[in-house]
C-alpha atoms as a PDB file:
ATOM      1  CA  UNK A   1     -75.052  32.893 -18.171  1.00  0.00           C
ATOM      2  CA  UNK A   2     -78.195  28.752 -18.674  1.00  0.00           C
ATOM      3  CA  UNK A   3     -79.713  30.808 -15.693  1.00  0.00           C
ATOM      4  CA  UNK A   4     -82.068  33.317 -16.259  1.00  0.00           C
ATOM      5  CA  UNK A   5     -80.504  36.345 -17.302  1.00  0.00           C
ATOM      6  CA  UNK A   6     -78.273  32.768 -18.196  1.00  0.00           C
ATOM      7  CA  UNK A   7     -67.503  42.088 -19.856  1.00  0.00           C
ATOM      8  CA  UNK A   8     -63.988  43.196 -22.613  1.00  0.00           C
ATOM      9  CA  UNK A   9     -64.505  39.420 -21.908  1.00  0.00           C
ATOM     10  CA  UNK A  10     -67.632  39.593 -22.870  1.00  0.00           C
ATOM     11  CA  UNK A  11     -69.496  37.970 -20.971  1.00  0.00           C
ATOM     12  CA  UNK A  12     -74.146  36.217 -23.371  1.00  0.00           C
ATOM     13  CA  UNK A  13     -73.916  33.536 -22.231  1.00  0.00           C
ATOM     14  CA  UNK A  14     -73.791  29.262 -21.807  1.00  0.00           C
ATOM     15  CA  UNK A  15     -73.632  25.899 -23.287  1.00  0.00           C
ATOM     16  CA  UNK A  16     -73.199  24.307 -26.736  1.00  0.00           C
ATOM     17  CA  UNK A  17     -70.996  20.849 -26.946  1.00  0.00           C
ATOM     18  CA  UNK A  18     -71.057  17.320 -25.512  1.00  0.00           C
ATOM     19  CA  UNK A  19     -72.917  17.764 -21.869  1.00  0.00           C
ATOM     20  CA  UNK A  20     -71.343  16.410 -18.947  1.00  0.00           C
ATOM     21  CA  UNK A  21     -73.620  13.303 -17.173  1.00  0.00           C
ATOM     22  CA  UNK A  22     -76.240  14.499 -15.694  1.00  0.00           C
ATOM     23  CA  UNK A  23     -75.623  15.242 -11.089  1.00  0.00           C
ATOM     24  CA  UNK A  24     -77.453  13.119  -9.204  1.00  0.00           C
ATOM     25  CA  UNK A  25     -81.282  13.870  -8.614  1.00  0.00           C
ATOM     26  CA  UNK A  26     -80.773  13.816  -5.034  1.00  0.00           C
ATOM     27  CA  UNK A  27     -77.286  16.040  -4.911  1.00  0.00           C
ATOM     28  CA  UNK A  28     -76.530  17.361  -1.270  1.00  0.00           C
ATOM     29  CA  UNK A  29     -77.166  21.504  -1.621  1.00  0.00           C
ATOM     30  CA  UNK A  30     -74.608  23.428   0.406  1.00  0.00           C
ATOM     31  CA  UNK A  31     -74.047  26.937   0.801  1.00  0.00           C
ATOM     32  CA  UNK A  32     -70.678  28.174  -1.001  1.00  0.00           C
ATOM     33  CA  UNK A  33     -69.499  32.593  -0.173  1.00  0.00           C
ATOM     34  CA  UNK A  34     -67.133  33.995  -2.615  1.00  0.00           C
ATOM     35  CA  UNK A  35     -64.562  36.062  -1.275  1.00  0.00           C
ATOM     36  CA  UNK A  36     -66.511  39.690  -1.734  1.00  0.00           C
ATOM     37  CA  UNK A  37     -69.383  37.760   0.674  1.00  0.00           C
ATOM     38  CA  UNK A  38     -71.743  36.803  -1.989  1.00  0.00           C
ATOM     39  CA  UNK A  39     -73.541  33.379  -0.771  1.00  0.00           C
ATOM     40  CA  UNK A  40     -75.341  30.496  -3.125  1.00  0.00           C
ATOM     41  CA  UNK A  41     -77.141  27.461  -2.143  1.00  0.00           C
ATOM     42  CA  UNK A  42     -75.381  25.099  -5.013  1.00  0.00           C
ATOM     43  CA  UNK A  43     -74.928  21.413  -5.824  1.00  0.00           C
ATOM     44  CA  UNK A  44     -71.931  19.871  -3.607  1.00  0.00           C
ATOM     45  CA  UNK A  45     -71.195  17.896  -6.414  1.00  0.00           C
ATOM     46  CA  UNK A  46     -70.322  20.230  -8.621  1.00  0.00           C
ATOM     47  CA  UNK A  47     -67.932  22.175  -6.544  1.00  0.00           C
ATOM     48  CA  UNK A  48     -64.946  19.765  -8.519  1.00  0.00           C
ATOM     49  CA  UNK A  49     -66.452  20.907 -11.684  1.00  0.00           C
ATOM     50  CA  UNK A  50     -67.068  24.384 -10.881  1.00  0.00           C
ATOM     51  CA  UNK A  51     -63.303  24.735  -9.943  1.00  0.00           C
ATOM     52  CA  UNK A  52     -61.709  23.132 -12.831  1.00  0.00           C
ATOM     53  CA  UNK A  53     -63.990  25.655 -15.575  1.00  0.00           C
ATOM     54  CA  UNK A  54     -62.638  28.733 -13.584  1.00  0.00           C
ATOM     55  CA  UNK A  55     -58.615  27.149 -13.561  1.00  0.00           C
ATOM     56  CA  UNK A  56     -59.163  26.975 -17.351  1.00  0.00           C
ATOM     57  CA  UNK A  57     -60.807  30.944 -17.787  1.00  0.00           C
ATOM     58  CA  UNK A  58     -58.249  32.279 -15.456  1.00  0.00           C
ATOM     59  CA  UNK A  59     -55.799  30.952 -17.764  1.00  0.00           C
ATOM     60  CA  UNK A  60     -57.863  32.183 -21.318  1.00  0.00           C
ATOM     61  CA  UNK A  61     -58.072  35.761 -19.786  1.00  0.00           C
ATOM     62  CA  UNK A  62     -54.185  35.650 -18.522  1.00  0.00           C
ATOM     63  CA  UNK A  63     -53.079  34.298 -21.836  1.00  0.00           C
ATOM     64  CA  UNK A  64     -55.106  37.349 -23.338  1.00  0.00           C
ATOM     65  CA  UNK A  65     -53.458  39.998 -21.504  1.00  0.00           C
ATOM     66  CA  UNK A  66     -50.014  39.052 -22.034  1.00  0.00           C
ATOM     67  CA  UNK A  67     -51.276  39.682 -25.704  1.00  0.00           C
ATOM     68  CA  UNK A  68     -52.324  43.226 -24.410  1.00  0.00           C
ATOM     69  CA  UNK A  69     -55.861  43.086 -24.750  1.00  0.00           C
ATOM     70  CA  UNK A  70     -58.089  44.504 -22.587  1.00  0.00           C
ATOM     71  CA  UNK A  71     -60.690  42.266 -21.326  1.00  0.00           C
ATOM     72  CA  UNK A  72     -64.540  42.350 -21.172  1.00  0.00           C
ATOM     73  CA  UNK A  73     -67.121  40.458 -19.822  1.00  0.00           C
ATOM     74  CA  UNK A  74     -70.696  39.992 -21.488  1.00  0.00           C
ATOM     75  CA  UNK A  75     -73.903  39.489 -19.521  1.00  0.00           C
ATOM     76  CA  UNK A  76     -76.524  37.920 -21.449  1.00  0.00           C
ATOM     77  CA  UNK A  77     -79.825  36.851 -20.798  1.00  0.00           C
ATOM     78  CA  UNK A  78     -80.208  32.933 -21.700  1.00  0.00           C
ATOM     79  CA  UNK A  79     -83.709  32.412 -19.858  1.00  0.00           C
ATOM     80  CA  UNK A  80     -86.451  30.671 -21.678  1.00  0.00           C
ATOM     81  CA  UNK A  81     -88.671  31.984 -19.539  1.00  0.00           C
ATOM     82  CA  UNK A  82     -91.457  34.372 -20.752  1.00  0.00           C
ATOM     83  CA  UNK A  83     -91.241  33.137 -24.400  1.00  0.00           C
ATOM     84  CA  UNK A  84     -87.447  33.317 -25.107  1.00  0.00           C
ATOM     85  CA  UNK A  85     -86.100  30.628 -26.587  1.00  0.00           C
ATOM     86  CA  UNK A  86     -82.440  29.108 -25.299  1.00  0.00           C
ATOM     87  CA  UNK A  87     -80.517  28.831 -28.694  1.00  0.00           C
ATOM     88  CA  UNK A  88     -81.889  32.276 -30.619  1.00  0.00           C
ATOM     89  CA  UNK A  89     -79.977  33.873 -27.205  1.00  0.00           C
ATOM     90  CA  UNK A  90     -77.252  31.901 -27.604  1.00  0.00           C
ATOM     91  CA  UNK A  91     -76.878  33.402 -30.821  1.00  0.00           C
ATOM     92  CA  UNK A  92     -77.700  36.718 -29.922  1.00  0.00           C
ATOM     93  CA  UNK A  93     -74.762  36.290 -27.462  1.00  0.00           C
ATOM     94  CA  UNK A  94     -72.158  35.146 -29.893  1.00  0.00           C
ATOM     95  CA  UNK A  95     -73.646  38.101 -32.159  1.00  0.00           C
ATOM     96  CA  UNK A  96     -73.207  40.690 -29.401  1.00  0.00           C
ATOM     97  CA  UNK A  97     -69.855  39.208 -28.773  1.00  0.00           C
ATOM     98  CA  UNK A  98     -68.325  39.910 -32.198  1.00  0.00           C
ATOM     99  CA  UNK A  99     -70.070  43.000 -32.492  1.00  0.00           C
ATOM    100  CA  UNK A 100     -68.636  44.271 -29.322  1.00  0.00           C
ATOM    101  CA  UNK A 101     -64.990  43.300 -30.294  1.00  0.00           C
ATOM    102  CA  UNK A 102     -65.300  44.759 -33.669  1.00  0.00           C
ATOM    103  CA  UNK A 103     -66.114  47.862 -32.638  1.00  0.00           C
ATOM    104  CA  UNK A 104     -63.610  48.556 -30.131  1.00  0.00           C
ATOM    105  CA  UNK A 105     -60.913  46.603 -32.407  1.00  0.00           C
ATOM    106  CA  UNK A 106     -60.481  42.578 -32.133  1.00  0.00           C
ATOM    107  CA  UNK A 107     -56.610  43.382 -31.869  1.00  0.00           C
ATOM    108  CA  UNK A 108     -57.100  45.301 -28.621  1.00  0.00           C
ATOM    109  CA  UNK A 109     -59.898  43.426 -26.735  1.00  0.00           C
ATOM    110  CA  UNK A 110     -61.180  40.169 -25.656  1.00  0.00           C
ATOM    111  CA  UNK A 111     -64.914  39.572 -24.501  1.00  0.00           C
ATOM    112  CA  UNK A 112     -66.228  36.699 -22.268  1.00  0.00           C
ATOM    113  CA  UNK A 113     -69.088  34.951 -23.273  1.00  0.00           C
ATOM    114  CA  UNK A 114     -70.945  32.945 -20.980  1.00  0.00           C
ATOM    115  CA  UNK A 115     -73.157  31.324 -23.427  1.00  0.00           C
ATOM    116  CA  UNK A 116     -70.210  29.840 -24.984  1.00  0.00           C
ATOM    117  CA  UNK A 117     -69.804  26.086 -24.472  1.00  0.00           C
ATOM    118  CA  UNK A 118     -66.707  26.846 -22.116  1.00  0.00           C
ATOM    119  CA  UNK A 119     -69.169  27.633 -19.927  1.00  0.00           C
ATOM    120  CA  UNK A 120     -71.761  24.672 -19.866  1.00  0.00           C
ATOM    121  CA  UNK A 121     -72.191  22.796 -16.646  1.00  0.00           C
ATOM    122  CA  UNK A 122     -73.353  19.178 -16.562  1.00  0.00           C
ATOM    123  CA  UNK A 123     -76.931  19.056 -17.178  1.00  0.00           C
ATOM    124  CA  UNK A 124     -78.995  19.727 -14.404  1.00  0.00           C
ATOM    125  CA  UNK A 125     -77.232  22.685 -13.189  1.00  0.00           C
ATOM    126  CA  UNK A 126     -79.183  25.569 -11.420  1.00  0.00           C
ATOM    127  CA  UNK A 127     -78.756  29.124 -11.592  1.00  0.00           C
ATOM    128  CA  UNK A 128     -77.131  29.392  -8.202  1.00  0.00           C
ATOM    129  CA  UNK A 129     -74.263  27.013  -9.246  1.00  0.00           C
ATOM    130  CA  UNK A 130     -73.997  29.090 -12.679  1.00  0.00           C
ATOM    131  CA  UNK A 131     -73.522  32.239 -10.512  1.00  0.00           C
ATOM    132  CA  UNK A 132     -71.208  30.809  -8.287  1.00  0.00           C
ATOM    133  CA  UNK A 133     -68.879  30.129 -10.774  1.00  0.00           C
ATOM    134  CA  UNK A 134     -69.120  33.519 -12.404  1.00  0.00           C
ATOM    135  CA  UNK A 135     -69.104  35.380  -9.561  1.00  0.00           C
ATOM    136  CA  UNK A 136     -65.797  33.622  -8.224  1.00  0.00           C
ATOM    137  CA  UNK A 137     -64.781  35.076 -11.862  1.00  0.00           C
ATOM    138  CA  UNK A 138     -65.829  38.339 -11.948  1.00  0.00           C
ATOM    139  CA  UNK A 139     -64.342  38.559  -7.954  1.00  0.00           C
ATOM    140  CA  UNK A 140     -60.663  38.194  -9.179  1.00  0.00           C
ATOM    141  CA  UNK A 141     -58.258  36.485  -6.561  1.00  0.00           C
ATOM    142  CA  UNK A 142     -58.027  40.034  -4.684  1.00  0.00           C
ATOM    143  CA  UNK A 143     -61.751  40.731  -4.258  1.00  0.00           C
ATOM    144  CA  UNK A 144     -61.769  43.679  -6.293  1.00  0.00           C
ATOM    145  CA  UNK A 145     -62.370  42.455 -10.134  1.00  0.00           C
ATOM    146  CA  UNK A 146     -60.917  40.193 -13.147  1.00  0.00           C
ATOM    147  CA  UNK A 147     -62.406  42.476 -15.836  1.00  0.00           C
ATOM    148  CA  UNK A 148     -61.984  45.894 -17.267  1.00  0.00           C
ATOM    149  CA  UNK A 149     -65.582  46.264 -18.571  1.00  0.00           C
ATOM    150  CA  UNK A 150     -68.873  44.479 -18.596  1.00  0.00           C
ATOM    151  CA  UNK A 151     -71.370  44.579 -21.498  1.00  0.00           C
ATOM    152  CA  UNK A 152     -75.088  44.464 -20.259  1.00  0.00           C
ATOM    153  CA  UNK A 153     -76.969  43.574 -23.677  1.00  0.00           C
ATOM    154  CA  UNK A 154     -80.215  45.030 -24.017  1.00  0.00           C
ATOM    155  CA  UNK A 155     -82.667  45.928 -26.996  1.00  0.00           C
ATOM    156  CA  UNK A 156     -80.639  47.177 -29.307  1.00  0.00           C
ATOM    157  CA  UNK A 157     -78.465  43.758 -29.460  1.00  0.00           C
ATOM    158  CA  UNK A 158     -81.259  41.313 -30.098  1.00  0.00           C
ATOM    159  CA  UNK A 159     -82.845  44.615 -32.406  1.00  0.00           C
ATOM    160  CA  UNK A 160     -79.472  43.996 -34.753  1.00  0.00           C
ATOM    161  CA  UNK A 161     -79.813  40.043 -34.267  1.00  0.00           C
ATOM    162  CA  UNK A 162     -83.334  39.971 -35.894  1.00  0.00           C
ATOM    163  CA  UNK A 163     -82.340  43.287 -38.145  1.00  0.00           C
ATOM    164  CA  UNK A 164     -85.334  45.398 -37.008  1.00  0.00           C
ATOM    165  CA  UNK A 165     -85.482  48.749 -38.355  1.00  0.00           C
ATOM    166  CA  UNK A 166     -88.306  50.519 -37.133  1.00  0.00           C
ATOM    167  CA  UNK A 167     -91.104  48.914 -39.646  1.00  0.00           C
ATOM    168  CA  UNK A 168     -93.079  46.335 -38.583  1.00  0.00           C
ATOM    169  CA  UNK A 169     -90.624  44.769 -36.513  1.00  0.00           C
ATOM    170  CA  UNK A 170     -93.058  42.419 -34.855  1.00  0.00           C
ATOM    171  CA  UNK A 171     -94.069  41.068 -38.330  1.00  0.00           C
ATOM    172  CA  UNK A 172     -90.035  40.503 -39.189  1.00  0.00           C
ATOM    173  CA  UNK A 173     -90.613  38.529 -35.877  1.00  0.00           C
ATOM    174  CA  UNK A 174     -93.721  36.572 -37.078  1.00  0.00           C
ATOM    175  CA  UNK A 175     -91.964  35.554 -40.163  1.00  0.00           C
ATOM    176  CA  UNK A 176     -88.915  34.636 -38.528  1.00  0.00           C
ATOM    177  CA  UNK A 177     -90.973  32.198 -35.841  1.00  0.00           C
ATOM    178  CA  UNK A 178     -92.440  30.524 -39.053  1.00  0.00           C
ATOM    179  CA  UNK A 179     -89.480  30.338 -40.907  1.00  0.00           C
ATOM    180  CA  UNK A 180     -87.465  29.080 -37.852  1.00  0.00           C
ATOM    181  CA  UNK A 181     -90.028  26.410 -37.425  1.00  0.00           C
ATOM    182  CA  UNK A 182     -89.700  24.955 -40.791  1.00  0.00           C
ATOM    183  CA  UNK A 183     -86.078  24.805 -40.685  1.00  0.00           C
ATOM    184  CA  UNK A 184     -84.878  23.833 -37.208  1.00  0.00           C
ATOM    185  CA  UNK A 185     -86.174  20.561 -35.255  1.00  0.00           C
ATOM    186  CA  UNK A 186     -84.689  21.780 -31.898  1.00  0.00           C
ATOM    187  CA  UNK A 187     -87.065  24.953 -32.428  1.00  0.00           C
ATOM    188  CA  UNK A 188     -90.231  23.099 -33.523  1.00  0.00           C
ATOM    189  CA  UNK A 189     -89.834  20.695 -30.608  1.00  0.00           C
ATOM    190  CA  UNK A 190     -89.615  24.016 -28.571  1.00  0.00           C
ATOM    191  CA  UNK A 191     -93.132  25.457 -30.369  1.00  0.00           C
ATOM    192  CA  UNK A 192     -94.667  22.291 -29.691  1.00  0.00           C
ATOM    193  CA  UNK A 193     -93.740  21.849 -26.467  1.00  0.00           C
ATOM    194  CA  UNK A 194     -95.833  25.480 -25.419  1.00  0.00           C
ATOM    195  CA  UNK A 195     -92.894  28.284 -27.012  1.00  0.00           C
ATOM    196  CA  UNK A 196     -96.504  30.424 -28.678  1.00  0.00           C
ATOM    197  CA  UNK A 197     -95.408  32.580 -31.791  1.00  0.00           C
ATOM    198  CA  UNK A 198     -97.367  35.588 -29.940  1.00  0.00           C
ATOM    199  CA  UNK A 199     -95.312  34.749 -26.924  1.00  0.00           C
ATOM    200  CA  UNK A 200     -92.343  34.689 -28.925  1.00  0.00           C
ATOM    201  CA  UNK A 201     -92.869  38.050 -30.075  1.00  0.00           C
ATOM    202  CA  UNK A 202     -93.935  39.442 -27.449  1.00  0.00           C
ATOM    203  CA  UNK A 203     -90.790  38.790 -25.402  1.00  0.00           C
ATOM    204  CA  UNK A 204     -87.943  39.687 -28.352  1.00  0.00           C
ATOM    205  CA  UNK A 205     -90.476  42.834 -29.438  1.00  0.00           C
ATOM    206  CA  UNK A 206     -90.892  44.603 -25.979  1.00  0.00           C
ATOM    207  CA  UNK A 207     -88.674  42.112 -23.128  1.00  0.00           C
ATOM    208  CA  UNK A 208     -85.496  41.025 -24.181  1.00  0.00           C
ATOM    209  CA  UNK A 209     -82.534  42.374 -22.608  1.00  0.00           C
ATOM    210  CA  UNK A 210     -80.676  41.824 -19.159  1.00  0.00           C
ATOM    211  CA  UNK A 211     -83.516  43.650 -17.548  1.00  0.00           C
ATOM    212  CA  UNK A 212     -85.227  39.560 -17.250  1.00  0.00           C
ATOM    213  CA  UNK A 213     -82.459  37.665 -16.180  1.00  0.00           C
ATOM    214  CA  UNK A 214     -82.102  36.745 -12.434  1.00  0.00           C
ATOM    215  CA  UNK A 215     -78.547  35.821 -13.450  1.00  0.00           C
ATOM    216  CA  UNK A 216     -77.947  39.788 -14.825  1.00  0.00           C
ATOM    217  CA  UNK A 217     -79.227  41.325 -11.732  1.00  0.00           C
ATOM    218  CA  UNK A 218     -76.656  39.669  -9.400  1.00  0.00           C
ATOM    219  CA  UNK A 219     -74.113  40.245 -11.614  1.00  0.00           C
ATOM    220  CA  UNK A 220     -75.168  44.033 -11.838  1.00  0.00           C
ATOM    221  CA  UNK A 221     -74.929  44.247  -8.040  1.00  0.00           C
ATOM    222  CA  UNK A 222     -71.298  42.273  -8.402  1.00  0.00           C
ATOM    223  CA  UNK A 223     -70.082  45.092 -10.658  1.00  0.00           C
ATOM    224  CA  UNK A 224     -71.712  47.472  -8.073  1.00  0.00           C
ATOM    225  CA  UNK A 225     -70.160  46.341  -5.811  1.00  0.00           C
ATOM    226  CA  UNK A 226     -66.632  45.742  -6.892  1.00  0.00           C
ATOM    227  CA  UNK A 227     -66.333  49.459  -7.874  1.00  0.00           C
ATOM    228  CA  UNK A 228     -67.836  50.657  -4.603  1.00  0.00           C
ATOM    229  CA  UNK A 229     -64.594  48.371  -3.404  1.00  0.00           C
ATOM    230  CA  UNK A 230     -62.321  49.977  -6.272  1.00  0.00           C
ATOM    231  CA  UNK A 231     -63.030  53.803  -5.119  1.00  0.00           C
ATOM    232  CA  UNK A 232     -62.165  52.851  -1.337  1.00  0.00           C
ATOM    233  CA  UNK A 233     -58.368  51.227  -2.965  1.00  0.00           C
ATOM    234  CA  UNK A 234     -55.706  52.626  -2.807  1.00  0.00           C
ATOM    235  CA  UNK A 235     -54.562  50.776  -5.983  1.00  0.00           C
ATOM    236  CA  UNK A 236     -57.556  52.001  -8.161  1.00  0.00           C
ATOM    237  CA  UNK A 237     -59.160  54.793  -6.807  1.00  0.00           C
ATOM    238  CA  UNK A 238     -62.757  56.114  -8.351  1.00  0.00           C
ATOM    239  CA  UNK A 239     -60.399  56.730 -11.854  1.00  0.00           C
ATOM    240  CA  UNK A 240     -60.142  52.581 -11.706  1.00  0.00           C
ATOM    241  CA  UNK A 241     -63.277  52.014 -11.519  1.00  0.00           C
ATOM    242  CA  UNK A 242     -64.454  48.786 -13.803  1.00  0.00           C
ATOM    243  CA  UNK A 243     -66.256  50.205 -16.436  1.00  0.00           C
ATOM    244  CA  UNK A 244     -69.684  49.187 -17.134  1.00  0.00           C
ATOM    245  CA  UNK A 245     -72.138  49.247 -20.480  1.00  0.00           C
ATOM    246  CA  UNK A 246     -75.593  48.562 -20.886  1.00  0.00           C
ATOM    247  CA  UNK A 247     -77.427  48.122 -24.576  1.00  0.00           C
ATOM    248  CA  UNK A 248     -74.034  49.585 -26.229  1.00  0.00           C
ATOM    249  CA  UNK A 249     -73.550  52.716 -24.039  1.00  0.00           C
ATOM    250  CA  UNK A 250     -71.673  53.799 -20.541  1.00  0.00           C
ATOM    251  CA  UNK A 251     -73.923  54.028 -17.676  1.00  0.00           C
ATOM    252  CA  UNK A 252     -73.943  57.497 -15.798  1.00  0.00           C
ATOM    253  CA  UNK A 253     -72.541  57.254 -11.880  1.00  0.00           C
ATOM    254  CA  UNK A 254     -76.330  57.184 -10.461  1.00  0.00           C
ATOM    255  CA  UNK A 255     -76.756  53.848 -12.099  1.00  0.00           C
ATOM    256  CA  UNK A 256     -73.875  52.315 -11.769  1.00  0.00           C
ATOM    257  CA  UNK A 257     -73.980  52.716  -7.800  1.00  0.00           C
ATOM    258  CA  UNK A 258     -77.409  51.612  -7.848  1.00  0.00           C
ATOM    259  CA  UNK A 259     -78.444  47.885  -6.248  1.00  0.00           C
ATOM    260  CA  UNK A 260     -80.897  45.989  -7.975  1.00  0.00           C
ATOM    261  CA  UNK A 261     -83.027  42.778  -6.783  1.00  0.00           C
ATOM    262  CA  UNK A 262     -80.995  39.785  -6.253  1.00  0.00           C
ATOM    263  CA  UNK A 263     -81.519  36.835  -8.742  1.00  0.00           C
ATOM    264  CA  UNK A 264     -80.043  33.989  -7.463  1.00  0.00           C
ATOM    265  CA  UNK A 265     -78.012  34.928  -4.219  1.00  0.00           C
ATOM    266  CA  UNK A 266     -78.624  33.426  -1.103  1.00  0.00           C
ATOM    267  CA  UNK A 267     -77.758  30.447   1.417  1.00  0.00           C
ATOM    268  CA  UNK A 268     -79.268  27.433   1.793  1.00  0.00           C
ATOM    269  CA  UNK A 269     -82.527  27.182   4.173  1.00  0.00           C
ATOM    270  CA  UNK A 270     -82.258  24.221   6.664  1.00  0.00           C
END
């Protein structure tokens, strides 16, 4: 999700492509409830937008299951915040992605990502109007879920992104900054404009995972609460539950009915 945080759709992540002009500065904020009662303040202006992007992955994830795949969704953290740096998680996304499909077999599943360029907003776009759109996703038209499994990354999917192996990993971090540097203008821009190598390392040594996103944790308590909807169906029952992964393995039933903070929800104060 380009929200802090920024399924088998899985589901890292945001943006890539030719940005849409930018919403005016000034955009009238409303307050928009999905159908499962989760409320954002967003930008009005974007509702039009908003709509289309979900029309199109409705149609990706139907077109997808007529193929017989089972379908995943992948929450990624995309923040910047805390010395992360946008594109190395956009990578990490794509990475986590492929490594998700191969595993279970390409032929048999399809993960969202949300860090995709399907995804991208126009610029300008907050985290609320991110999660409104995702969370109209993940809702399904019935209220009770569009996916069969979300993907939490965590450690050990940014670990196999920067190939740590137990030895000095936070040097293999220090020469990757440098390196990185050197090679990429949209990443030196980023160090000079206050991204620190020791913050840098910092965050992808001990941080990165879903744990940071604001984005994550409301979709956490989506997934939450979907199944807690799922076990009281008639149709799906506790054995339909959606199933849920975090850092490459299945959570046990204590955390999965678990709430954590909220990240973005909430309505608009007059």
């Amino acid at each position: 999700m380009r929200y802090s945080y920024r399924p088998i759709l899985v589901v890292a992540a945001l943006l890539a492509g030719a940005l849409i002009p930018v919403a005016g500065v000034h955009a009238a904020k409303a307050t928009e409830c999905t159908k499962i009662g989760i409320c954002y303040c967003v930008n009005d202006e974007l509702k039009a937008t908003i709509a289309g992007k979900l029309d199109a992955f409705r149609q990706t994830i139907a077109d997808q299951r007529k193929g017989g795949k089972v379908i995943g969704y992948l929450s990624v953290p995309l923040t910047t915040a805390g010395g992360g740096n946008f594109d190395v998680n956009k990578e990490v996304a794509e990475r986590a992605r492929a490594a998700i499909e191969k595993r279970f077999g390409a032929d048999y599943i399809f993960v969202l990502n949300p860090g995709s360029k399907e995804g991208d907003l126009p610029r300008g776009a907050a985290g609320a109007d991110y999660m409104l759109m995702w969370t109209s996703l993940l809702e399904g038209a019935d209220g009770l879920g569009e996916f069969d499994f979300a993907y939490f990354a965590g450690p050990q999917d940014f670990a196999r992104y920067f190939g740590f192996d137990g030895n000095n990993d936070m040097g293999k971090l220090d020469a990757y900054f440098d390196k990185r540097v050197a090679a990429d203008p949209a990443f030196a821009k980023a160090a000079q404009g206050g991204l620190s190598k020791a913050a840098f390392r910092k965050y992808y040594a001990l941080r990165a995972s879903t744990t940071v996103s604001r984005g994550a944790h409301d979709e956490w308590n989506i997934f939450r609460m979907l199944n807690e909807r799922r076990r009281a169906s008639e149709q799906y029952g506790a054995g339909g539950q959606i199933a849920v992964f975090f850092d490459g393995a299945a959570i046990a039933p204590p955390q999965g009915e678990a709430a954590v903070s909220d990240g973005y929800v909430g309505k608009c104060q007059p």
